[in-house]
Protein backbone atom coordinates (compact mmCIF):
# COMPACT_ATOMS: atom_id res chain seq x y z
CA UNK A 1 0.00 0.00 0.00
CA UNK A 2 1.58 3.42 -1.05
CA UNK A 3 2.62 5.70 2.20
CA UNK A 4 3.08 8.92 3.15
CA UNK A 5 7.13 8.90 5.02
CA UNK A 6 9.03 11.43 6.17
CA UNK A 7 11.75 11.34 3.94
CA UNK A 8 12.42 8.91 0.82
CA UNK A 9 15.05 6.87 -0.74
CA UNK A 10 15.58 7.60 -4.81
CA UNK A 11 17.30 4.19 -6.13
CA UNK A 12 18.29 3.96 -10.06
CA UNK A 13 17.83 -0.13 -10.87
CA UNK A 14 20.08 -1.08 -13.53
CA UNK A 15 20.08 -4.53 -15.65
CA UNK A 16 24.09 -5.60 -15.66
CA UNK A 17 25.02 -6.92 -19.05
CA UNK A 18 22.44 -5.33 -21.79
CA UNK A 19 23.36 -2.50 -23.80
CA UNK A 20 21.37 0.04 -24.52
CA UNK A 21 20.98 -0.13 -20.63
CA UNK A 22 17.45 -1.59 -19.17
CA UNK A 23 17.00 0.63 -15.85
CA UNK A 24 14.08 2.64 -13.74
CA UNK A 25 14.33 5.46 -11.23
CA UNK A 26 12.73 4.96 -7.71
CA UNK A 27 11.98 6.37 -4.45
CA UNK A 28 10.64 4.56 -1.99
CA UNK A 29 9.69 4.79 1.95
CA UNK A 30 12.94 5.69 4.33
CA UNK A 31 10.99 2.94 6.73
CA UNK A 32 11.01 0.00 3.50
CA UNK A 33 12.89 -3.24 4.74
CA UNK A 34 14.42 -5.12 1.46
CA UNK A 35 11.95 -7.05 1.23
CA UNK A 36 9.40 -4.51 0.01
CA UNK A 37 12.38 -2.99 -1.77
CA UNK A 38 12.76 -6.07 -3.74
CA UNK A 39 8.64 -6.03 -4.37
CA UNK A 40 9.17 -2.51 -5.64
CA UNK A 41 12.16 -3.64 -7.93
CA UNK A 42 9.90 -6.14 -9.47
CA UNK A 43 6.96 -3.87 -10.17
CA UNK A 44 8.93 -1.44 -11.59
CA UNK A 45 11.33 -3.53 -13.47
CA UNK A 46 8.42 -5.72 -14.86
CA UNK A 47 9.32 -9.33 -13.30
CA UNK A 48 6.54 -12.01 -11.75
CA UNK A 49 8.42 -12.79 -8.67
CA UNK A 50 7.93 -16.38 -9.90
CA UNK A 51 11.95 -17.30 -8.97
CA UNK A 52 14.31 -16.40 -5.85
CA UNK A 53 15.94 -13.44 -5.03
CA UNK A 54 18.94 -12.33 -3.21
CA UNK A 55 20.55 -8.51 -2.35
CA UNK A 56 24.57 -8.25 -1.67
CA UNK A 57 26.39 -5.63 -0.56
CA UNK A 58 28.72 -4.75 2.46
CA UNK A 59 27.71 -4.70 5.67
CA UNK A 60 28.45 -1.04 6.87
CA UNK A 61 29.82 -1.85 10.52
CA UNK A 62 31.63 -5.07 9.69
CA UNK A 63 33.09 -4.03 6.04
CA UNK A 64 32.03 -7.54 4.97
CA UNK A 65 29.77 -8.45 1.92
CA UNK A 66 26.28 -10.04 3.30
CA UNK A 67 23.36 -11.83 1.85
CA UNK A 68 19.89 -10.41 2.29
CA UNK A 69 16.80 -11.89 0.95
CA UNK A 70 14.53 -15.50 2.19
CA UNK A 71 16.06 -17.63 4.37
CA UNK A 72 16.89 -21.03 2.83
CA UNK A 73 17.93 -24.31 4.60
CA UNK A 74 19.78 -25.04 1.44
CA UNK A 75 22.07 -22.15 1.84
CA UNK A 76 22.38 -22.93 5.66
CA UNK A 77 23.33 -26.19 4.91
CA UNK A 78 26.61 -24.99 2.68
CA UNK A 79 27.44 -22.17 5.52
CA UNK A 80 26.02 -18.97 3.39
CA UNK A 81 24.03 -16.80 5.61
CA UNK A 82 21.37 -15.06 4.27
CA UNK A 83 19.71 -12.32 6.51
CA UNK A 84 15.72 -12.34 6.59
CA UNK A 85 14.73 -9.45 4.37
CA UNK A 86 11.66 -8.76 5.80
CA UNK A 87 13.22 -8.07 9.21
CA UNK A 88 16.58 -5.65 7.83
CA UNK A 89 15.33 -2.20 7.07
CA UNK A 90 16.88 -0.20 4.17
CA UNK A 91 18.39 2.02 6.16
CA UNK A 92 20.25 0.03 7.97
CA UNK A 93 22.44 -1.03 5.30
CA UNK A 94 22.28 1.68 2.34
CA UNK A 95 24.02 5.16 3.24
CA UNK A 96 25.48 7.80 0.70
CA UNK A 97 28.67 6.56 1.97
CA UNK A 98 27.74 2.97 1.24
CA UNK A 99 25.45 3.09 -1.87
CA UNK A 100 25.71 0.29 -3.73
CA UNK A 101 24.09 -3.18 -3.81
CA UNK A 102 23.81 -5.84 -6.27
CA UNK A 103 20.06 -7.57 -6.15
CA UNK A 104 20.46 -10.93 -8.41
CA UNK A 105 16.72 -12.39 -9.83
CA UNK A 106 15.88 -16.14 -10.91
CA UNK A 107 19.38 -18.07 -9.66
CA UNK A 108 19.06 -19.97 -13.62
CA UNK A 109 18.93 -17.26 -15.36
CA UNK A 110 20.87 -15.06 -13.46
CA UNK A 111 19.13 -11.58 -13.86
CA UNK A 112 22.07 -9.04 -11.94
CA UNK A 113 21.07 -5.56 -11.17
CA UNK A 114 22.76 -2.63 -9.96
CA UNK A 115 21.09 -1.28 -7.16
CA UNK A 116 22.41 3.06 -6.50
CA UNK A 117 21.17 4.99 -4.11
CA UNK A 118 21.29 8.07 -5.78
CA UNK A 119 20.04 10.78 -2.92
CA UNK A 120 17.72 11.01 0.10
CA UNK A 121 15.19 13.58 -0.13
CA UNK A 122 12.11 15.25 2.16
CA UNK A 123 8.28 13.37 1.00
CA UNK A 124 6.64 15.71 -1.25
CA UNK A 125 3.41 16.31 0.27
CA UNK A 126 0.13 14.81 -1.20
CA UNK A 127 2.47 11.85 -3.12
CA UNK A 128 2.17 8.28 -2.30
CA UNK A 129 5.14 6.24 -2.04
CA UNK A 130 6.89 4.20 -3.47
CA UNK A 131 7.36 5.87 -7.78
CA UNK A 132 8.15 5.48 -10.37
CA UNK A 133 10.36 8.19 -12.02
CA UNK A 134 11.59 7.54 -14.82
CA UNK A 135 12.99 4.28 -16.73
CA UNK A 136 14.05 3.00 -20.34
CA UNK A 137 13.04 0.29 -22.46
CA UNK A 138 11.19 -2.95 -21.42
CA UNK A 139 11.94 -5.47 -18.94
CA UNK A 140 13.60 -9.18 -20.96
CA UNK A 141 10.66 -11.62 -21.10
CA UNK A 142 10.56 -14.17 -18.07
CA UNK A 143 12.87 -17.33 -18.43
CA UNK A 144 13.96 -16.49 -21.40
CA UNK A 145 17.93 -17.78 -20.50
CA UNK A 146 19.46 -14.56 -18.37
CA UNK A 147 21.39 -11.88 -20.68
CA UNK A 148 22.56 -14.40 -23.27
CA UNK A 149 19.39 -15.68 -24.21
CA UNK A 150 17.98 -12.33 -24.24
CA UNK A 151 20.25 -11.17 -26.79
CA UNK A 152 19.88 -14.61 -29.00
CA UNK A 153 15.78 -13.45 -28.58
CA UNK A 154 16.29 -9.82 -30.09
CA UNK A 155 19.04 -11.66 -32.81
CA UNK A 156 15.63 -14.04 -34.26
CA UNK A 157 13.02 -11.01 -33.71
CA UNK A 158 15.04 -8.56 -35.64
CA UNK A 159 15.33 -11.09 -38.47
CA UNK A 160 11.05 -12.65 -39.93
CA UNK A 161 13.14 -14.89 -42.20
CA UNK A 162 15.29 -16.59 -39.46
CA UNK A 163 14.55 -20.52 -38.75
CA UNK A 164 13.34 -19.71 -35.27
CA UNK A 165 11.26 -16.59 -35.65
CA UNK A 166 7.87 -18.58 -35.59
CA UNK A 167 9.27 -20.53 -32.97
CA UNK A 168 10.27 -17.55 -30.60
CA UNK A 169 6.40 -15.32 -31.49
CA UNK A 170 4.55 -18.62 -30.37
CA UNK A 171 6.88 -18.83 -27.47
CA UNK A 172 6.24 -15.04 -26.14
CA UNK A 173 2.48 -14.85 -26.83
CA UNK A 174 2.58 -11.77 -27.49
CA UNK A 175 4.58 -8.61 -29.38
CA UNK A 176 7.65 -7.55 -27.95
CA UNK A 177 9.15 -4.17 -28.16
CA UNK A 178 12.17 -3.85 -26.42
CA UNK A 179 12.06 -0.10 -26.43
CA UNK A 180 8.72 0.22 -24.82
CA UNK A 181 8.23 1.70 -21.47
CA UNK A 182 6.03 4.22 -19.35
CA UNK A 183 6.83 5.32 -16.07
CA UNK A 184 3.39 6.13 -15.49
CA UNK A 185 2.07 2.74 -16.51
CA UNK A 186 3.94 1.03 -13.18
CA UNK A 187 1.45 -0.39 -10.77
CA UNK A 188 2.84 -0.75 -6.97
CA UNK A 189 2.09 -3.49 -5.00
CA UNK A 190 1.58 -3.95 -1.24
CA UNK A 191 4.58 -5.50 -0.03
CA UNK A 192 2.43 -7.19 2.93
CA UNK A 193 -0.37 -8.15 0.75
CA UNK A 194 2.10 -10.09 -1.32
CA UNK A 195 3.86 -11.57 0.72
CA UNK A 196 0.67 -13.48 1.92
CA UNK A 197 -0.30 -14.07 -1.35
CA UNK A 198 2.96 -15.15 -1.80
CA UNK A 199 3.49 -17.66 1.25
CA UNK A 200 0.25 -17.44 3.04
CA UNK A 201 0.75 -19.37 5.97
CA UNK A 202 4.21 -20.87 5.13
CA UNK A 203 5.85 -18.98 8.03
CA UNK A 204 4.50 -18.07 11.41
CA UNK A 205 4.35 -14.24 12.93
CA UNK A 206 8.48 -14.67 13.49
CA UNK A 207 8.75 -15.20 10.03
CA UNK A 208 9.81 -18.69 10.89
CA UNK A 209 8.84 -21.99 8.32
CA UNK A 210 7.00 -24.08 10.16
CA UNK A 211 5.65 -26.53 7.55
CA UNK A 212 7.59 -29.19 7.63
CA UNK A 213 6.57 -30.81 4.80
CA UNK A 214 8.62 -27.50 2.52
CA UNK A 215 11.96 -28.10 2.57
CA UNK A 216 13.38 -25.12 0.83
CA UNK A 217 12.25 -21.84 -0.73
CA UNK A 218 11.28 -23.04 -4.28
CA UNK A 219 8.96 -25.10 -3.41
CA UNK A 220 6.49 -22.34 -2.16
CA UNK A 221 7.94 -19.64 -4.62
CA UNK A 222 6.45 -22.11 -7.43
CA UNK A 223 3.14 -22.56 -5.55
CA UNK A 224 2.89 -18.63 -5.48
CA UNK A 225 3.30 -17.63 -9.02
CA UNK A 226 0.25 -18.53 -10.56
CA UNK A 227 -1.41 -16.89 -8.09
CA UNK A 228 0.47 -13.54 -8.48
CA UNK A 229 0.31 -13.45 -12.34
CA UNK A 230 -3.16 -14.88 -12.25
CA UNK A 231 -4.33 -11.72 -9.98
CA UNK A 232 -2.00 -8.97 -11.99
CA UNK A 233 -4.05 -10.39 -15.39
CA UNK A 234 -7.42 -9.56 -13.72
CA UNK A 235 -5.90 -6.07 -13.02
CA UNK A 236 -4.99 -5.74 -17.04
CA UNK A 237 -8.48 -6.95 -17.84
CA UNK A 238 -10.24 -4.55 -15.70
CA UNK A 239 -8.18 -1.98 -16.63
CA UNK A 240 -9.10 -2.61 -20.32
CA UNK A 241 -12.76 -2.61 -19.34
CA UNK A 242 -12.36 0.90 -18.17
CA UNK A 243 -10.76 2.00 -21.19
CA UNK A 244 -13.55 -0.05 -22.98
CA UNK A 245 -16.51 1.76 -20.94
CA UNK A 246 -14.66 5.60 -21.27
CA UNK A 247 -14.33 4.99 -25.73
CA UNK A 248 -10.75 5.15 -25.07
CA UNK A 249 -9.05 1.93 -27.43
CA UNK A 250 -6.23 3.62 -28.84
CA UNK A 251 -3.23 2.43 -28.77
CA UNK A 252 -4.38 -1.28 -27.78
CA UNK A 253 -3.45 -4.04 -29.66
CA UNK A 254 -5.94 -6.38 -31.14
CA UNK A 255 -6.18 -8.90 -28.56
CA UNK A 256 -6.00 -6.45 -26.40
CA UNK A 257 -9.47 -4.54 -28.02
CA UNK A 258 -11.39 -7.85 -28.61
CA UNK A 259 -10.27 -8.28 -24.75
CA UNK A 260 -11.57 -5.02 -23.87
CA UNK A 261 -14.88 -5.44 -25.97
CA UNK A 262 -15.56 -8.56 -24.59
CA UNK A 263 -15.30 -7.29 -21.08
CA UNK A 264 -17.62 -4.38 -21.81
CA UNK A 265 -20.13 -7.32 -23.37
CA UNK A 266 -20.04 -9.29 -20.15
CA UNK A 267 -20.10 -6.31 -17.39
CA UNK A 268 -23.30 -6.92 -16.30
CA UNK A 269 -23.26 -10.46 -16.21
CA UNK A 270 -20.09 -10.61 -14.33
CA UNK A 271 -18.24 -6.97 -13.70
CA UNK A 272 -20.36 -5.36 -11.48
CA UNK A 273 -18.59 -2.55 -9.77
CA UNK A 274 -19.44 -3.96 -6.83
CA UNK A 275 -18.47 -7.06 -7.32
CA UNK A 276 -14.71 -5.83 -8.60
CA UNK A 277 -12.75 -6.26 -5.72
CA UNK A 278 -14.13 -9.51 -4.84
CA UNK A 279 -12.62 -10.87 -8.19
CA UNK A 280 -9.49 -9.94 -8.32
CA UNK A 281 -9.19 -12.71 -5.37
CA UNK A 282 -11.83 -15.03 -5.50
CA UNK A 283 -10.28 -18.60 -6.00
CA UNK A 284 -12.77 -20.19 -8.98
CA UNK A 285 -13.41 -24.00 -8.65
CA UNK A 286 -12.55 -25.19 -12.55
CA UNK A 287 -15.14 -28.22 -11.97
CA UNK A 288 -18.19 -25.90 -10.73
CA UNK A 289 -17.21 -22.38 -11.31
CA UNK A 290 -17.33 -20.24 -14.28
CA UNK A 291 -14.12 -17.95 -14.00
CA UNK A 292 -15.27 -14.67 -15.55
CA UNK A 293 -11.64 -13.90 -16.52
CA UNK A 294 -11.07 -16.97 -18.24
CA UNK A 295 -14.64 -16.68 -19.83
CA UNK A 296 -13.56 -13.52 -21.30
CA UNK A 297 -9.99 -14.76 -22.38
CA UNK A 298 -11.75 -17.16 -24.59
CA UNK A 299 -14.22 -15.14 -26.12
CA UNK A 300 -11.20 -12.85 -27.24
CA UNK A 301 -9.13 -16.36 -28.24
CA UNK A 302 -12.06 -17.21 -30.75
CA UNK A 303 -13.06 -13.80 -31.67
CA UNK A 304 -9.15 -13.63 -32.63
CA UNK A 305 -9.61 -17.09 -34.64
CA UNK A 306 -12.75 -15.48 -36.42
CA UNK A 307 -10.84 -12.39 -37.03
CA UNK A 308 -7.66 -14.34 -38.88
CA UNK A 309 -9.16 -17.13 -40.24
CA UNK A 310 -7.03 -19.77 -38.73
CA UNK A 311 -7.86 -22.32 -38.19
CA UNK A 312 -10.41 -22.45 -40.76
CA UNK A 313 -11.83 -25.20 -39.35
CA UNK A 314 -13.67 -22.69 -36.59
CA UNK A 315 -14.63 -20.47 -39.02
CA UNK A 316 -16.65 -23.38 -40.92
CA UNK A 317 -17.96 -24.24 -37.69
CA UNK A 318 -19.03 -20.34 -36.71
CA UNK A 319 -20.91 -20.37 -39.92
CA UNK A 320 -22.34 -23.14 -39.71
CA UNK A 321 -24.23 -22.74 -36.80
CA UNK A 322 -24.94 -19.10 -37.45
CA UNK A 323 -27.19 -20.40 -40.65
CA UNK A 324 -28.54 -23.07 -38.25
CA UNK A 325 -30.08 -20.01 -36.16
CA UNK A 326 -27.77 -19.83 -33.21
CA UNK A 327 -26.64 -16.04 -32.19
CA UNK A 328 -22.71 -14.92 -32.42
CA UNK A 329 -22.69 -14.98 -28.80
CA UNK A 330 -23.70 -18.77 -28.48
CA UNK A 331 -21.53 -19.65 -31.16
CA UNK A 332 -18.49 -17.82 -29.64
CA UNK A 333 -19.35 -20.24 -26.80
CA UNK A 334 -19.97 -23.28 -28.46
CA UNK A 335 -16.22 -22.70 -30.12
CA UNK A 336 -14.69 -21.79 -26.64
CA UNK A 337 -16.04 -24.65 -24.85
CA UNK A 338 -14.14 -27.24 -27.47
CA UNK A 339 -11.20 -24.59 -27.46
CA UNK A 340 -10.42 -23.84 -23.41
CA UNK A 341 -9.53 -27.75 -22.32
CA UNK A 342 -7.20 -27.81 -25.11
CA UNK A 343 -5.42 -24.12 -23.65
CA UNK A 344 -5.58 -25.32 -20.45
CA UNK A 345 -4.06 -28.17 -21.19
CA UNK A 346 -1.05 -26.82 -23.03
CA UNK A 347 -0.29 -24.65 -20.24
CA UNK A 348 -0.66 -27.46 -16.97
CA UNK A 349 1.92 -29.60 -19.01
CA UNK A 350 3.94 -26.97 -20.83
CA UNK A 351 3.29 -28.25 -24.20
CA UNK A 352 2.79 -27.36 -28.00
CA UNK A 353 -1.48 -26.32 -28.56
CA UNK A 354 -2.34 -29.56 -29.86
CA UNK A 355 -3.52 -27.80 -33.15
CA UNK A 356 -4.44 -30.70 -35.19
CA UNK A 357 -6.77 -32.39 -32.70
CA UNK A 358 -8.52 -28.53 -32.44
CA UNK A 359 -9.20 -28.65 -35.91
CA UNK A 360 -10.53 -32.45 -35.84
CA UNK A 361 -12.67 -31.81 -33.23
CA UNK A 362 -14.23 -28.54 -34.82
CA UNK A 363 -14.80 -30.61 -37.64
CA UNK A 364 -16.03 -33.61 -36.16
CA UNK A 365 -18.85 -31.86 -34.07
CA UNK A 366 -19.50 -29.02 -36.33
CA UNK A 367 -23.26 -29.83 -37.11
CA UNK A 368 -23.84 -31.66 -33.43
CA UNK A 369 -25.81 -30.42 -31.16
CA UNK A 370 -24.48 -28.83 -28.36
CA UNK A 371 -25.81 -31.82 -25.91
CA UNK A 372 -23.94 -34.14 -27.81
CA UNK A 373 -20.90 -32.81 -28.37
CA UNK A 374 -20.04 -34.44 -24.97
CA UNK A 375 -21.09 -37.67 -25.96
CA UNK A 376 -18.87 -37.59 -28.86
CA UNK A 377 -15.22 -36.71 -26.21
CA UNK A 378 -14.35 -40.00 -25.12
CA UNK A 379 -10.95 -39.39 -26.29
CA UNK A 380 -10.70 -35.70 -26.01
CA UNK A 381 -9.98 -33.35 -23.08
CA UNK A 382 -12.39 -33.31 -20.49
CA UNK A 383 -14.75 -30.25 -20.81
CA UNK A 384 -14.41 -27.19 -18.22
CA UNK A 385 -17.37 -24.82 -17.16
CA UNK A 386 -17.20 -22.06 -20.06
């Protein structure tokens, strides 16, 4: 939750190893520990928090480097000592006199920043901390093989006609612009709030692990990530109904319009203002529920199908049932119903879309009726609530 201190602490946050340089300009709470120093590098930076972290830098009254970050048992195990972020406030460690800090990201990939304290300065009144300043160009996409890999990535994007530019589009999802970045476009998270999204009840009111049963930090790290990505793409999507409901679409991508639109289609069936805060953390039941977010994630995923023609197998089936009688809307559903166990499916087992049994499928059932299209599944991905 942003605050109101006394004074605050203006870091720059530089990327080591990527030229043109990939850094932001913060200020953040005099009172932060590192712990909601690292949440604020990652918001601002444009990370998931979905691997460990660690800060070094020397210990101002012993002259010796130290380890801040989680705890591990691991590390215990080989002698490193790693001090409990959570509990070691900023100011403690970072002076003008002793500026500097290194805060390493994912331990595989390796993601190094430099961390400079650049000046200490009085609150301005009616701001809430932490900012963001100022920054240039966009954060490297997760896991995609530290500052080596990065580079190979730009290499095949700068290049349609290289063997592996296909390859590398499917595998981001999305454009990439490595230029693009807005200050004003960083959203802050609650360090306290994550951190219990994060862990929930992994560690007691000393901080200390008391489930046995997780031997080191990974294991909950992994456990958290979905949840924090999952929660920061409701925030997208109702931030793109907004935008939808005030006319304002410029700028989007396509997805990210047939997102918006669908969204605006669906508010009062499921985005109710006053129902909006409840969503963002309401945990949906994928055997009972219908997840609104999901719901609308499809509807853009086969509008976008429509839109390109591809496969052309769903765009035989959309017409057919449209000169059978049945609306867009119920079509849109009929498609995303065959379409979401196949997406979720891909993503549980981190796999290729299995494209060619799609297309089958849409074939197979196009003039079924809807009963009996699950009838006709045996072999097929079980069928979510859609």
């Amino acid at each position: 939750m942003p605050t109101s201190p006394h004074k605050v602490y203006q870091f720059k946050v530089t990327l080591k190893g990527i030229r043109p340089p990939i850094w932001r300009r913060i200020q953040v709470p005099e009172d932060y520990t590192f712990w909601d120093l690292h949440v604020a590098i990652q918001d601002a930076m444009g990370w998931f928090d979905g691997h460990l972290h660690c800060f070094e830098m020397v210990n101002p009254r012993t002259g010796l480097y130290q380890e801040i970050g989680i705890p591990d048992k691991d590390f215990e195990d080989f002698g490193r000592e790693v001090l409990d972020g959570r509990r070691t406030p900023i100011s403690s460690y970072f002076t003008l006199e002793n500026p500097k800090a290194i805060y390493t990201y994912d331990f595989g990939d390796d993601w190094e920043h430099e961390i400079k304290l650049e000046k200490i300065v009085p609150a301005k009144k009616g701001v809430s901390y932490p900012i963001c300043l100022k920054g240039k160009r966009a954060c490297p996409p997760e896991d995609c093989g530290g500052v080596w890999g990065y580079k190979d990535m730009l290499e095949v994007l700068s290049d349609p006609d290289h063997e592996e530019y296909a390859q590398t589009l499917e595998w981001l999802g999305e454009e990439f612009d490595p230029e693009d970045f807005d200050p004003q476009e960083v959203v802050f998270t609650d360090p306290e709030e994550h951190w219990e999204m994060m862990f929930g009840d992994q560690y007691d009111e000393e901080g200390e692990n008391f489930n046995d049963e997780v031997a080191s930090a990974d294991d909950y790290i992994d456990e958290g990530l979905n949840r924090v990505a999952e929660i920061q793409l409701r925030l997208v999507f109702l931030r793109l109904l907004q935008r939808a409901k005030e006319g304002d679409l410029d700028g989007l991508k396509d997805e990210e319009k047939r997102i918006a639109q669908a969204m605006l289609e669906h508010e009062e069936e499921f985005f109710q203002p006053s129902e909006i805060v409840s969503l963002l953390e309401r945990d949906f039941d994928p055997e009972t529920d219908v997840n609104p977010f999901l719901h609308v994630l499809i509807h853009s995923a086969v509008e976008g199908q429509l839109a390109a023609k591809d496969p052309r197998e769903a765009v035989d089936f959309y017409q057919a049932r449209r000169e059978r009688g049945y609306s867009h809307h119920d079509t849109i559903h009929l498609i995303g119903t065959i379409l979401l166990p196949f997406m979720l499916k891909a993503m549980k087992e981190e796999r290729p879309f299995e494209i060619k049994r799609y297309r089958s499928l849409l074939k197979k059932v196009k003039t079924c009726a809807p009963e009996e299209i699950p009838d006709l599944l045996d072999e097929e991905p079980e069928l979510y609530p859609f």
